[in-house]
PDB file of N, CA and C in Angstrom:
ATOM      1  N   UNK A   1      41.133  37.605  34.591  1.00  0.00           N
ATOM      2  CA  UNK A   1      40.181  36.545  34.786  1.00  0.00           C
ATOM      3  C   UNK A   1      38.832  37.171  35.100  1.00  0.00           C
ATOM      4  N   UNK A   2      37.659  36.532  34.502  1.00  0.00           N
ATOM      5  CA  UNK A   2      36.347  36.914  34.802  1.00  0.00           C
ATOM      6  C   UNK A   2      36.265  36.096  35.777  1.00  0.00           C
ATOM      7  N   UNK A   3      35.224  36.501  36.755  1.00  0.00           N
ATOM      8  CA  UNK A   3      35.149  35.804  37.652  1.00  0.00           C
ATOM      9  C   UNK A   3      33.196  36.058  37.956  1.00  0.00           C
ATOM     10  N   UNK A   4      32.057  34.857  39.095  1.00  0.00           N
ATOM     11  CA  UNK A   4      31.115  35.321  39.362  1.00  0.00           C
ATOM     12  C   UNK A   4      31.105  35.958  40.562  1.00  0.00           C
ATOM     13  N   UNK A   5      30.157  36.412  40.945  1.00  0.00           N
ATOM     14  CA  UNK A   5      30.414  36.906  42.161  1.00  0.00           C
ATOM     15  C   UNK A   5      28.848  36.891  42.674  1.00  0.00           C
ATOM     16  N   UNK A   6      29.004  36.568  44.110  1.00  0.00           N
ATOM     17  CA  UNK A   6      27.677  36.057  44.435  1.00  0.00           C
ATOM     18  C   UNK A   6      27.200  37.095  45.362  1.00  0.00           C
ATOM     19  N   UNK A   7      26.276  37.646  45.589  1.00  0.00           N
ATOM     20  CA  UNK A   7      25.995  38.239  46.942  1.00  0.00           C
ATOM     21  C   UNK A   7      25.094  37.862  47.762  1.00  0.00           C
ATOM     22  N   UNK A   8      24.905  37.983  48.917  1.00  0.00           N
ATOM     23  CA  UNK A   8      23.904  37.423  49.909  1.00  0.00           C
ATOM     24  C   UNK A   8      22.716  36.887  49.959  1.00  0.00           C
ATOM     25  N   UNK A   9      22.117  37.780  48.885  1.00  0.00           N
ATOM     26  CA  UNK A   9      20.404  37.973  47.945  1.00  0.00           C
ATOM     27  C   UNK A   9      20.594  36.774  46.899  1.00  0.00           C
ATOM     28  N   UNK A  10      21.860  36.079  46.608  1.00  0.00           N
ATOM     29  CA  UNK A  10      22.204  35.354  45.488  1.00  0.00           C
ATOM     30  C   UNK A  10      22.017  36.159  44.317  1.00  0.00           C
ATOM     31  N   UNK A  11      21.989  37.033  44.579  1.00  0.00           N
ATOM     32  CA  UNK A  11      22.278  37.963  43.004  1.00  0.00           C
ATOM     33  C   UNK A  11      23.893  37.666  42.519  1.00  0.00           C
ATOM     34  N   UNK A  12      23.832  37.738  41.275  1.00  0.00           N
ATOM     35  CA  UNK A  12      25.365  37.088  40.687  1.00  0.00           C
ATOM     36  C   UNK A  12      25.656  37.929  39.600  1.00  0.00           C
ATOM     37  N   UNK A  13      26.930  38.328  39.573  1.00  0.00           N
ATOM     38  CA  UNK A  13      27.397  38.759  38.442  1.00  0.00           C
ATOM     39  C   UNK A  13      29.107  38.896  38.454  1.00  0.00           C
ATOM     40  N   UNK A  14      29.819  39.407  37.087  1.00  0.00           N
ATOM     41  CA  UNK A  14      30.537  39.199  36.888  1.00  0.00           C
ATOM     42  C   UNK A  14      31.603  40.624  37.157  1.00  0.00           C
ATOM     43  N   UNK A  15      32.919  40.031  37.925  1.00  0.00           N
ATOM     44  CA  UNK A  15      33.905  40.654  38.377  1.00  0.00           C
ATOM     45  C   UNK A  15      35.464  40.093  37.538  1.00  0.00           C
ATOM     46  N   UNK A  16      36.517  41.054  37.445  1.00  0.00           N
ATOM     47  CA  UNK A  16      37.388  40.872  36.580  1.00  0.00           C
ATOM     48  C   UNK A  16      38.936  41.192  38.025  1.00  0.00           C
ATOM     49  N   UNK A  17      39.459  40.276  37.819  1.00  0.00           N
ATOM     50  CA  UNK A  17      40.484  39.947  38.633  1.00  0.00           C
ATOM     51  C   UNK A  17      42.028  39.985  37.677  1.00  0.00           C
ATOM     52  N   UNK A  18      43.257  40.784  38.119  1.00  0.00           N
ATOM     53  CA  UNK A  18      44.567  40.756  37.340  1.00  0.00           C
ATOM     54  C   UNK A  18      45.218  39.398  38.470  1.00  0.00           C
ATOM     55  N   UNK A  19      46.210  39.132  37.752  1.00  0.00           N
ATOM     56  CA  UNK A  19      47.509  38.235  38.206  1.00  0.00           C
ATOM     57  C   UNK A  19      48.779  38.741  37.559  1.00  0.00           C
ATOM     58  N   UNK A  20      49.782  38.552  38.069  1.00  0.00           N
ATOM     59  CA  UNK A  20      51.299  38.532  37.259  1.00  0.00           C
ATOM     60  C   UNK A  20      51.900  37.527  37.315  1.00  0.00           C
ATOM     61  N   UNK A  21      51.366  36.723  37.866  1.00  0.00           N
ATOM     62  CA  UNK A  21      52.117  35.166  38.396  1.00  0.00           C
ATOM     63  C   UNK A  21      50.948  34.096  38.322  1.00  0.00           C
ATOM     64  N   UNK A  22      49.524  34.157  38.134  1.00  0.00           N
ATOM     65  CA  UNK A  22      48.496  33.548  38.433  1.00  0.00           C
ATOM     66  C   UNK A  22      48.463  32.460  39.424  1.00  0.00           C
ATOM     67  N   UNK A  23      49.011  33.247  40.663  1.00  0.00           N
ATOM     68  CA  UNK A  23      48.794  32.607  41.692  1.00  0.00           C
ATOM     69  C   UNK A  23      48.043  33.350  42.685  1.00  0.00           C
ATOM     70  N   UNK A  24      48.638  35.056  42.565  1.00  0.00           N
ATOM     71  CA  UNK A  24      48.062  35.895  43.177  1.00  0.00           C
ATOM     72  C   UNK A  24      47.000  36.563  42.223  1.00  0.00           C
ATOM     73  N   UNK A  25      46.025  37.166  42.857  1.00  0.00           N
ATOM     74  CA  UNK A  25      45.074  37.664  41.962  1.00  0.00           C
ATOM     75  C   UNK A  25      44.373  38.936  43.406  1.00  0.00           C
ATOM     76  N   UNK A  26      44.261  40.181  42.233  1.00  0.00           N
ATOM     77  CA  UNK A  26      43.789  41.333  42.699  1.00  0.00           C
ATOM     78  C   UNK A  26      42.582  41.751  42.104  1.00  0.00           C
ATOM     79  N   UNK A  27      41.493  42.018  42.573  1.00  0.00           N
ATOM     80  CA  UNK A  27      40.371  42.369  41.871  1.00  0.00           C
ATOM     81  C   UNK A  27      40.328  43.814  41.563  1.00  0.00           C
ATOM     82  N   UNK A  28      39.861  44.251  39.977  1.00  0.00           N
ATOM     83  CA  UNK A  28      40.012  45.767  39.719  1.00  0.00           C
ATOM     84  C   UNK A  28      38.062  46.067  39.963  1.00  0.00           C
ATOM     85  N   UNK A  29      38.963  47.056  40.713  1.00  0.00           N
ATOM     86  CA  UNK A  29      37.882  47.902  41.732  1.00  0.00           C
ATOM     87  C   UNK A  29      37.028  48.408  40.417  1.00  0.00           C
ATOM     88  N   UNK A  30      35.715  48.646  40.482  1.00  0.00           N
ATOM     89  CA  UNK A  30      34.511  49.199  39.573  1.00  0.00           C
ATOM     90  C   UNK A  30      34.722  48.342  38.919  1.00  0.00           C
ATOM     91  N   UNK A  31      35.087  47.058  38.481  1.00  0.00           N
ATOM     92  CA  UNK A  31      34.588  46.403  36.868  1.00  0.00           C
ATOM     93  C   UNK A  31      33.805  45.566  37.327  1.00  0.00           C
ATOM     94  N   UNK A  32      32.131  45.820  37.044  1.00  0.00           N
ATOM     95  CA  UNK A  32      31.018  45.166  37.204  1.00  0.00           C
ATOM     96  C   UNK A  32      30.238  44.653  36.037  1.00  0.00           C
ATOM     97  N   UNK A  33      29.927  43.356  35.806  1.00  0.00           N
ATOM     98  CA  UNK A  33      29.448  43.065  34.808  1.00  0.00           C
ATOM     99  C   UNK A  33      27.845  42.576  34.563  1.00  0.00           C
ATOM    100  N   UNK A  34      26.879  43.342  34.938  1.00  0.00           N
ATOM    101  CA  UNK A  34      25.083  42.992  35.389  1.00  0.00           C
ATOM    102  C   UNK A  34      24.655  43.235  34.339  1.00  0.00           C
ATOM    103  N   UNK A  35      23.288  42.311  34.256  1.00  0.00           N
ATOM    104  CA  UNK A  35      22.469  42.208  33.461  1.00  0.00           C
ATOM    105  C   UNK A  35      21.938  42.996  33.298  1.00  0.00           C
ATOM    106  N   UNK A  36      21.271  43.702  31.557  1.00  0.00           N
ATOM    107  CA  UNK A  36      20.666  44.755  31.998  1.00  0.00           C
ATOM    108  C   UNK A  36      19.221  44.430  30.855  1.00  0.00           C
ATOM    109  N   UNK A  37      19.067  43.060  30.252  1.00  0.00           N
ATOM    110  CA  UNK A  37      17.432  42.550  29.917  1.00  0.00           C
ATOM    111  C   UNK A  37      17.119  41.816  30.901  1.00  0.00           C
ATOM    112  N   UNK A  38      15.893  41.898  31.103  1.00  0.00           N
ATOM    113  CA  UNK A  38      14.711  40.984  32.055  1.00  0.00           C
ATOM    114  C   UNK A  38      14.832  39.743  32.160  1.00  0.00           C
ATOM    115  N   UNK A  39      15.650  39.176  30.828  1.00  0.00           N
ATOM    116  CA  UNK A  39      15.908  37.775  31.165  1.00  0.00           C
ATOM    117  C   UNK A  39      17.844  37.629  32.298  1.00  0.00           C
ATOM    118  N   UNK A  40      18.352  38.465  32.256  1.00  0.00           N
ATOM    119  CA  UNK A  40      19.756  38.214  33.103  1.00  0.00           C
ATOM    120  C   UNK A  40      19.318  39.310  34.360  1.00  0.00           C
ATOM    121  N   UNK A  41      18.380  39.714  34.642  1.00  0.00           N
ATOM    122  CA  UNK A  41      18.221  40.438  35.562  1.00  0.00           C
ATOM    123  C   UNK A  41      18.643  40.196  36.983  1.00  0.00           C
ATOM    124  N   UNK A  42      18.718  38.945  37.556  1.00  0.00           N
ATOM    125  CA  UNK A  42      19.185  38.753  38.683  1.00  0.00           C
ATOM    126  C   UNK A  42      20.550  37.774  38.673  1.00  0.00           C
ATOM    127  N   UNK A  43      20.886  37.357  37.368  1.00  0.00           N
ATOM    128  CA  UNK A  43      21.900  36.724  37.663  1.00  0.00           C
ATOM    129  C   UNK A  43      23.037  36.573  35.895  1.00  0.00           C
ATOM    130  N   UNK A  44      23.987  37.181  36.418  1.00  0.00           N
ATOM    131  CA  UNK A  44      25.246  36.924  34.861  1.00  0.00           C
ATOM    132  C   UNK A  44      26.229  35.760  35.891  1.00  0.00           C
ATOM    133  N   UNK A  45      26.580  34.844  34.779  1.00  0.00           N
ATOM    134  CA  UNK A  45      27.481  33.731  36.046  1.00  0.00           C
ATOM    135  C   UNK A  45      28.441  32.606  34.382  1.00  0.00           C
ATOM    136  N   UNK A  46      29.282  32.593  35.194  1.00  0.00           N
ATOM    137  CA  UNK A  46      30.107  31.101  34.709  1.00  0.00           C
ATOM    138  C   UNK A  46      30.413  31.579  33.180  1.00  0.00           C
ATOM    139  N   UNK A  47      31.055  32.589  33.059  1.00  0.00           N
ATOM    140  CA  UNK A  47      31.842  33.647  31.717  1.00  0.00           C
ATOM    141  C   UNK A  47      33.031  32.320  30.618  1.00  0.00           C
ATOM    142  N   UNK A  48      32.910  32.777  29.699  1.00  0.00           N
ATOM    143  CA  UNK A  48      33.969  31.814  28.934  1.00  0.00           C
ATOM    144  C   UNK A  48      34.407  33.276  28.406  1.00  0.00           C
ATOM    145  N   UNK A  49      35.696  32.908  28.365  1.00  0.00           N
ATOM    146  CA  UNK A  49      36.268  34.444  27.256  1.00  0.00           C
ATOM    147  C   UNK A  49      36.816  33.816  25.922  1.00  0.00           C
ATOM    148  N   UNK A  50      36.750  34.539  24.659  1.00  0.00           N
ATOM    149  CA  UNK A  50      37.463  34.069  23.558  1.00  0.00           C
ATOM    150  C   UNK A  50      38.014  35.651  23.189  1.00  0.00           C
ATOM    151  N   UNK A  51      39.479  34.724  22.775  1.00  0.00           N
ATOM    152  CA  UNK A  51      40.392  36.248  22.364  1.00  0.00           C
ATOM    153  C   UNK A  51      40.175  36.113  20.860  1.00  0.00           C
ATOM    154  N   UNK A  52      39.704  37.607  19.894  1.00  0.00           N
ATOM    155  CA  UNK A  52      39.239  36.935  18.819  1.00  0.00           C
ATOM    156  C   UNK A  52      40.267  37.982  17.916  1.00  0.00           C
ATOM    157  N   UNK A  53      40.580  37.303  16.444  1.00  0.00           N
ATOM    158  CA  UNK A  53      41.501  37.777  16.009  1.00  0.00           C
ATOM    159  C   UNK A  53      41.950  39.237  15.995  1.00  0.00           C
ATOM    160  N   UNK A  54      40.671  40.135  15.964  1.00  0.00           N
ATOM    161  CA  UNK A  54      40.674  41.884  16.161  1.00  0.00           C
ATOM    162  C   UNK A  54      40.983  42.530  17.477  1.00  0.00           C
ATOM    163  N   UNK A  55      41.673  41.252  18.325  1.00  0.00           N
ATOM    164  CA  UNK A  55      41.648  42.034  19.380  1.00  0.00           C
ATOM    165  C   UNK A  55      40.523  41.980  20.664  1.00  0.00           C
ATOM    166  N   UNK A  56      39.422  41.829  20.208  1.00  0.00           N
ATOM    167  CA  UNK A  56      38.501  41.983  20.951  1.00  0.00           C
ATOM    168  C   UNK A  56      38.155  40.680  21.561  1.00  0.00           C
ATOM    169  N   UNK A  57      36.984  41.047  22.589  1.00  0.00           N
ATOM    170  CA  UNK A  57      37.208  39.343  23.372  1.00  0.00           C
ATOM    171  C   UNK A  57      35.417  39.277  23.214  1.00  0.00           C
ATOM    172  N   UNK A  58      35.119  37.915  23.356  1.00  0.00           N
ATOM    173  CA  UNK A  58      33.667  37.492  23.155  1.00  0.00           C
ATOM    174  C   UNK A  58      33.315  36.945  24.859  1.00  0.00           C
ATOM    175  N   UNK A  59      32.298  37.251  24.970  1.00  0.00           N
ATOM    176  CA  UNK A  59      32.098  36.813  26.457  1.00  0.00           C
ATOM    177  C   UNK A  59      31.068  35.278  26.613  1.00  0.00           C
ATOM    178  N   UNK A  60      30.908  34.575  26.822  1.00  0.00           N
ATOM    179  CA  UNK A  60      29.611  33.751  26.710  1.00  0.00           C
ATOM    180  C   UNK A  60      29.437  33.563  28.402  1.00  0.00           C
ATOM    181  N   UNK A  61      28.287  33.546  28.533  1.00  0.00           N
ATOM    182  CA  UNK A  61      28.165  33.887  30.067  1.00  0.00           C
ATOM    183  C   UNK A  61      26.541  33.282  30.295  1.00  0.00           C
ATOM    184  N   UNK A  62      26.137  32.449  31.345  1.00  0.00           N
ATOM    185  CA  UNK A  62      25.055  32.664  31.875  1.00  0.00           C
ATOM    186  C   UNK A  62      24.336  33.203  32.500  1.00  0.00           C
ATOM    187  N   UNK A  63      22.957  33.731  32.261  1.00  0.00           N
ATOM    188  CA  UNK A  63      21.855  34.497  32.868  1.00  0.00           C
ATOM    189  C   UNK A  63      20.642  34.058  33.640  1.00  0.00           C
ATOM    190  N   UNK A  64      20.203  34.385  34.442  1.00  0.00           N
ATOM    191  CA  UNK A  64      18.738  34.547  35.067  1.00  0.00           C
ATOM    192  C   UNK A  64      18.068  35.297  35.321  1.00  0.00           C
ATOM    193  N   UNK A  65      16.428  35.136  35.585  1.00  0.00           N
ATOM    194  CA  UNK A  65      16.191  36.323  36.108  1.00  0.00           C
ATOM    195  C   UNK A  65      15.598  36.017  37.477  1.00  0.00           C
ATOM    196  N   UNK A  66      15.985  35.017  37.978  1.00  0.00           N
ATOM    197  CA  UNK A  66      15.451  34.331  39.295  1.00  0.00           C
ATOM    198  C   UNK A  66      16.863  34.243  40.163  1.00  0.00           C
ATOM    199  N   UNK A  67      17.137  35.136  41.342  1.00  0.00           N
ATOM    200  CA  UNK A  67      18.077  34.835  42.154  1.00  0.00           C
ATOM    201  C   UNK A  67      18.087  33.694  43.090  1.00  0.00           C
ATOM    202  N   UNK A  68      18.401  32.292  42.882  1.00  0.00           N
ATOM    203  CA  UNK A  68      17.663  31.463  43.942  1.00  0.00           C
ATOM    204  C   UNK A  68      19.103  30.596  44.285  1.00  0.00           C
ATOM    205  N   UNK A  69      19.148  29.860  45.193  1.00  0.00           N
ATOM    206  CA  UNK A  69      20.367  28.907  45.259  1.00  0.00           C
ATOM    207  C   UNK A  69      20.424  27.674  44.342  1.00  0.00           C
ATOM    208  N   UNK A  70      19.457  27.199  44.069  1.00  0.00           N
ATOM    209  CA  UNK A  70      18.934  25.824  43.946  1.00  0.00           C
ATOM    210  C   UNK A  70      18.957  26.010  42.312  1.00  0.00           C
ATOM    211  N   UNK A  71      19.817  27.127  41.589  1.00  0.00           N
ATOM    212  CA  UNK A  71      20.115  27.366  40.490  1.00  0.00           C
ATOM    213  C   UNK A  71      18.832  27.120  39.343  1.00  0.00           C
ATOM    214  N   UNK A  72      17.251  26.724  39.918  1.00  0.00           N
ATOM    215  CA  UNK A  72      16.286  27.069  38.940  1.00  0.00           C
ATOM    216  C   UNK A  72      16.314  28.907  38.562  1.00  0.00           C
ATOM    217  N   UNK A  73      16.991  28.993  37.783  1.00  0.00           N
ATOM    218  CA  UNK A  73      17.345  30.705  37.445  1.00  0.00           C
ATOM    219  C   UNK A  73      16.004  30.718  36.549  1.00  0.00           C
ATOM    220  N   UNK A  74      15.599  30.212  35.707  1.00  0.00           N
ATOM    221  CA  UNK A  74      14.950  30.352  33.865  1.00  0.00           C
ATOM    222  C   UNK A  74      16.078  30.402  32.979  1.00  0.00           C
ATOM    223  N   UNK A  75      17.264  30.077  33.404  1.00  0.00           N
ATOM    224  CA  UNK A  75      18.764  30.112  32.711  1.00  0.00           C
ATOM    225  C   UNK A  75      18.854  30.282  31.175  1.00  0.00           C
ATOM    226  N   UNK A  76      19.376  31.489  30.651  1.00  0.00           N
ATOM    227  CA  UNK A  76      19.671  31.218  29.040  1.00  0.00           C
ATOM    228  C   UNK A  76      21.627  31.993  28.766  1.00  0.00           C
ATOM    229  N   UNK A  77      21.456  31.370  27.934  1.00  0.00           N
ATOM    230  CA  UNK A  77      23.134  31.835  27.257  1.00  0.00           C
ATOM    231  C   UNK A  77      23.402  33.344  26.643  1.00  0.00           C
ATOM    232  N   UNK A  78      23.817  33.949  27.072  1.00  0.00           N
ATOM    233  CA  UNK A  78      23.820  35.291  26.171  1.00  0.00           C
ATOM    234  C   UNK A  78      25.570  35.036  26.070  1.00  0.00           C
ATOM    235  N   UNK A  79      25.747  36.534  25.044  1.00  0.00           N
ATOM    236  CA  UNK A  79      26.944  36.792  24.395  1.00  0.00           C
ATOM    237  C   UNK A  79      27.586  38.589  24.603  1.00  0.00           C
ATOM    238  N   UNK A  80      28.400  38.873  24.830  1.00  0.00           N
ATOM    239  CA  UNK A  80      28.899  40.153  25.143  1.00  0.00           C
ATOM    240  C   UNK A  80      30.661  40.305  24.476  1.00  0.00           C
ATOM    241  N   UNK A  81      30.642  41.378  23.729  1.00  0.00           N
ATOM    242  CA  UNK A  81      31.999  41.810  23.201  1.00  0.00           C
ATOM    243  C   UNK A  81      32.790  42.246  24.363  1.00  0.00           C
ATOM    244  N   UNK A  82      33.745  42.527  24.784  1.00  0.00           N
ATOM    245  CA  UNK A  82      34.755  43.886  25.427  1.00  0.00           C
ATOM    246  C   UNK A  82      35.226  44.047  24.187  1.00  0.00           C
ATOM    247  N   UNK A  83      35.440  45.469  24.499  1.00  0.00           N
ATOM    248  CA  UNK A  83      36.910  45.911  23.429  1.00  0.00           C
ATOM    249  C   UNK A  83      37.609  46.785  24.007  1.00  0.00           C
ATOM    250  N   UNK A  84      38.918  45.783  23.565  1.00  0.00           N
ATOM    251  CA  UNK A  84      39.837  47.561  24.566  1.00  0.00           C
ATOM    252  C   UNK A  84      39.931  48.247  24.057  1.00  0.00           C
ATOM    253  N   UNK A  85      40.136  49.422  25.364  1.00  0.00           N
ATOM    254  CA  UNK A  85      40.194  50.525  24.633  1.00  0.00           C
ATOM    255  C   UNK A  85      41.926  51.053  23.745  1.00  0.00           C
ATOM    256  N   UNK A  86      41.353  51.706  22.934  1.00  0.00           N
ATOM    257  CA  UNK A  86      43.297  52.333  22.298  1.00  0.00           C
ATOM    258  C   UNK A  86      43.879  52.807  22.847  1.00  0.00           C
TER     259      UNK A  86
END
């Protein structure tokens, strides 16, 4: 599971959590998912995953570059592959 993750500053981004039962859930340590254009700079949030026929997964995820509560980010949609590895 992708998950957001908020920190104090309201900076947000995305963390990846296992289950075997999806009741319990363990977060894997180092998988950080931050913005790295000017427009997602302070905030990646609210991930959709698609499993796509090659295997690979599509991410759709929201961005900002305004860390604020009151969610005026400048908000736009970006897109991100994973691919596992072999």
């Amino acid at each position: 599971m992708l998950y957001t993750g908020r920190a104090r500053n309201e900076v947000r981004r995305l963390g990846l959590a296992r289950s075997t039962d999806r009741v319990h859930w363990e977060k894997v340590k180092g998988f950080v998912i931050e913005g790295d254009q000017p427009w997602n700079a302070k905030v990646v949030c609210d991930p959709h995953v698609e499993l796509q026929p090659n295997g690979h997964l599509k991410v759709w995820f929201g961005g900002g570059d305004v860390a604020h509560p009151a969610e005026r980010i400048h908000g736009q949609i970006g897109l991100g592959e994973l691919i596992p590895e072999s």
